[in-house]
Protein backbone atom coordinates (compact mmCIF):
# COMPACT_ATOMS: atom_id res chain seq x y z
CA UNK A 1 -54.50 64.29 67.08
CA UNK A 2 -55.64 63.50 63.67
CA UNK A 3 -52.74 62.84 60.40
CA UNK A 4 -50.19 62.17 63.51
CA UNK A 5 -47.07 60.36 61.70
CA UNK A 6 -45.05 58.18 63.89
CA UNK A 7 -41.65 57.54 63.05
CA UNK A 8 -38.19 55.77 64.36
CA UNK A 9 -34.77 57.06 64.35
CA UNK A 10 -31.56 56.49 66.15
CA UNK A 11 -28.20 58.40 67.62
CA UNK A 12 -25.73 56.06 65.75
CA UNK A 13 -22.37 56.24 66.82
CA UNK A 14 -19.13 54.62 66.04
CA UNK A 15 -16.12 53.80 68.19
CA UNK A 16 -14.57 57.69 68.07
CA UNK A 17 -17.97 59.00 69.06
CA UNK A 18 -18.85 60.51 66.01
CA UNK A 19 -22.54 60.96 64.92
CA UNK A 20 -23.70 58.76 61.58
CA UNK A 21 -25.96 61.66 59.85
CA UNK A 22 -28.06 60.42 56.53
CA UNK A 23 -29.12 63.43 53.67
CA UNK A 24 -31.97 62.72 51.21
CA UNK A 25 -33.01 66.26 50.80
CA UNK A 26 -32.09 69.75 51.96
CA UNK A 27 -31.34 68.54 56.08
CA UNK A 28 -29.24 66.25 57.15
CA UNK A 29 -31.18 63.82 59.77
CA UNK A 30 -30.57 61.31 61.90
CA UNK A 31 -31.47 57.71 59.98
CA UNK A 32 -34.61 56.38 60.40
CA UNK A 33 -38.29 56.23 58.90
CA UNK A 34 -41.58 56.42 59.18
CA UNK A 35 -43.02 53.48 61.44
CA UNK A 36 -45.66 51.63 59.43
CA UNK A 37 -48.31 49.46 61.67
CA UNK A 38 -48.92 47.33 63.44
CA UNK A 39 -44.69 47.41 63.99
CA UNK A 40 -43.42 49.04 67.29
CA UNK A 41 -40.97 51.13 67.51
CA UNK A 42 -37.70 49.32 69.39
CA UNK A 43 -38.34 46.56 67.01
CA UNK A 44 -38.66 48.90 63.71
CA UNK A 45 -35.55 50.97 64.64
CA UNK A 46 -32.83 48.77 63.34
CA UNK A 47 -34.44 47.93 60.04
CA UNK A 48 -35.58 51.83 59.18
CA UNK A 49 -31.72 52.29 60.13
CA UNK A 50 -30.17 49.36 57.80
CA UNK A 51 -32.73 50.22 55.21
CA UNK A 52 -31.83 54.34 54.91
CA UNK A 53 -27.75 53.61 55.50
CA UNK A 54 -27.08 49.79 54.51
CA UNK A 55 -25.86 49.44 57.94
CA UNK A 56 -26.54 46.73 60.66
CA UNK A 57 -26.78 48.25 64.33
CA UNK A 58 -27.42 47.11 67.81
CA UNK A 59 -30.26 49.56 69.36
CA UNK A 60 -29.18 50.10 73.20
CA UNK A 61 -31.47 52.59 74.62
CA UNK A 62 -34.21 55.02 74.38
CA UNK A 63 -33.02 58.80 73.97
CA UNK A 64 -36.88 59.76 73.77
CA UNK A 65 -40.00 60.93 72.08
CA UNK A 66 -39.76 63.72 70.23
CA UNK A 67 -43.01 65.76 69.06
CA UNK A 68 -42.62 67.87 65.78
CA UNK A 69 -45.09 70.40 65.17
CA UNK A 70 -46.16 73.57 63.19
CA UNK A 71 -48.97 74.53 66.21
CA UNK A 72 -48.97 75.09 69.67
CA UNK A 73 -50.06 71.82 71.44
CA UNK A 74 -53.66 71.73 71.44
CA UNK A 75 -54.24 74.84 69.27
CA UNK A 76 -55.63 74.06 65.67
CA UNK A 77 -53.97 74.87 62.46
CA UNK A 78 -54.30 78.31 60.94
CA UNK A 79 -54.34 77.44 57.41
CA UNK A 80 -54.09 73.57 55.87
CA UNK A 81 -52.80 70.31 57.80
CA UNK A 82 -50.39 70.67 60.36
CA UNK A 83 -47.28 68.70 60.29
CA UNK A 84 -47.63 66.61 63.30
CA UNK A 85 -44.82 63.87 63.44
CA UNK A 86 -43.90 61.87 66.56
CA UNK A 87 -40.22 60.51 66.57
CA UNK A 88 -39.25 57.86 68.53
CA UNK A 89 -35.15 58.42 68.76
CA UNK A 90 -33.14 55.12 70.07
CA UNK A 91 -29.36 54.94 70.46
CA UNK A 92 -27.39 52.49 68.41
CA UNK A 93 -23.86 51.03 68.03
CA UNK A 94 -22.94 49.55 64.46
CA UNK A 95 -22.52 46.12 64.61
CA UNK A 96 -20.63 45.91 61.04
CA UNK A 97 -18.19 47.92 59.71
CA UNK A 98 -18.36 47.01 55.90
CA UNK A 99 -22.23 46.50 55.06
CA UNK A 100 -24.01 47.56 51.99
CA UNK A 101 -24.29 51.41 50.88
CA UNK A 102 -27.14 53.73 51.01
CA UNK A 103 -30.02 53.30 48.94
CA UNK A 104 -29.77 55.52 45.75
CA UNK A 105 -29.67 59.41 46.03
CA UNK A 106 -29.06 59.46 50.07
CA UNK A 107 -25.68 60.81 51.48
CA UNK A 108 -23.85 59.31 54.40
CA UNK A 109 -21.02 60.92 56.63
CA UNK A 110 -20.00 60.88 60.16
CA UNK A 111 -19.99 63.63 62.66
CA UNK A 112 -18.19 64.77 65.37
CA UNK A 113 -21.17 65.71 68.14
CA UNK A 114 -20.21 69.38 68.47
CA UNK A 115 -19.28 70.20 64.85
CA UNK A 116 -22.92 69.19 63.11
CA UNK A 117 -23.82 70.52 59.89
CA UNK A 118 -25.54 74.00 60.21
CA UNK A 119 -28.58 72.44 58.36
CA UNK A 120 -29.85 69.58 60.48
CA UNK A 121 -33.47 68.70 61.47
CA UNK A 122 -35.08 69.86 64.92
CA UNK A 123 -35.22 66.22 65.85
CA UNK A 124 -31.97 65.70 65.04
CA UNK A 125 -30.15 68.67 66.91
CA UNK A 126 -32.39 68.05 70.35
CA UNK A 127 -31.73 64.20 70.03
CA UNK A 128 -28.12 64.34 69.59
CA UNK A 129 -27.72 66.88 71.93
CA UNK A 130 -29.66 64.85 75.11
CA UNK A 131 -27.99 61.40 73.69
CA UNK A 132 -24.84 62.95 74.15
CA UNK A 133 -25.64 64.04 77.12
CA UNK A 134 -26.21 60.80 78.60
CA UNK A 135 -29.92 61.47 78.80
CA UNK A 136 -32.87 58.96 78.25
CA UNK A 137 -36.83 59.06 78.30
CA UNK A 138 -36.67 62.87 77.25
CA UNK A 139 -40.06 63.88 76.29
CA UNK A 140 -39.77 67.25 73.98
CA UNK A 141 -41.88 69.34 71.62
CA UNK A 142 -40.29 71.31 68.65
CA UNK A 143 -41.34 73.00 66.28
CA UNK A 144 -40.11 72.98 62.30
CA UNK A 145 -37.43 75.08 61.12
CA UNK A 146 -37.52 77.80 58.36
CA UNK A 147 -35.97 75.90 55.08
């Protein structure tokens, strides 16, 4: 799998079981980054999280590994560079209720589980949904949305 991005992200939830959701762009996502080497992901998670939301957490679990791609696994691109991104999705607790903001042009807001935004990522929607659902080590591939 050549150009394979691997990034973190984590389920955080507060004490009314609400969903924190982070918007940089057109989707709102789950908070989280790309993971630069030679970090791993469990220890990345919680900085990529207090980085994107200003936020300190305490990462409990793996949800699971989440595989976003535009091609059929093991079926070459049409046209161009596939986008093949591999998401490692932990769940997390804030730790601190009053930390810093988000960085500069990112939106923040909490969500009740079942009453998401309409435009949320494919990582987001499956990860929520099996974190929610009590679930851990999934292993899923999706593929990308129409914008």
């Amino acid at each position: 799998m050549t150009g394979l991005t691997w990034a973190v992200a984590a389920v955080v939830t507060d004490d009314a079981g609400r969903v924190l959701l982070c918007r940089g762009g057109r989707r709102w996502a789950l908070p989280g980054g790309r993971l630069r080497r030679p970090a791993c992901p469990s220890g990345a998670v919680a900085d990529e999280v207090r980085r994107e939301t200003g936020r300190s957490v305490e990462v409990t679990d793996l949800v699971g590994i989440y595989h976003l791609t535009d091609t059929p696994c093991g079926r070459p691109a049409a046209s161009g560079s596939p986008r093949d991104v591999l998401v490692h999705v932990f769940r997390a607790r804030v730790r601190t209720r009053h930390d810093a903001g988000p960085p500069a042009g990112y939106a923040l807001a909490w969500h009740r589980p079942g009453a998401l935004p309409a435009e949320v990522t494919p990582v987001t929607r499956a990860s929520v949904a099996d974190a929610l659902a009590g679930r851990s080590g999934v292993l899923r591939d999706l593929r990308p949305e129409p914008p």
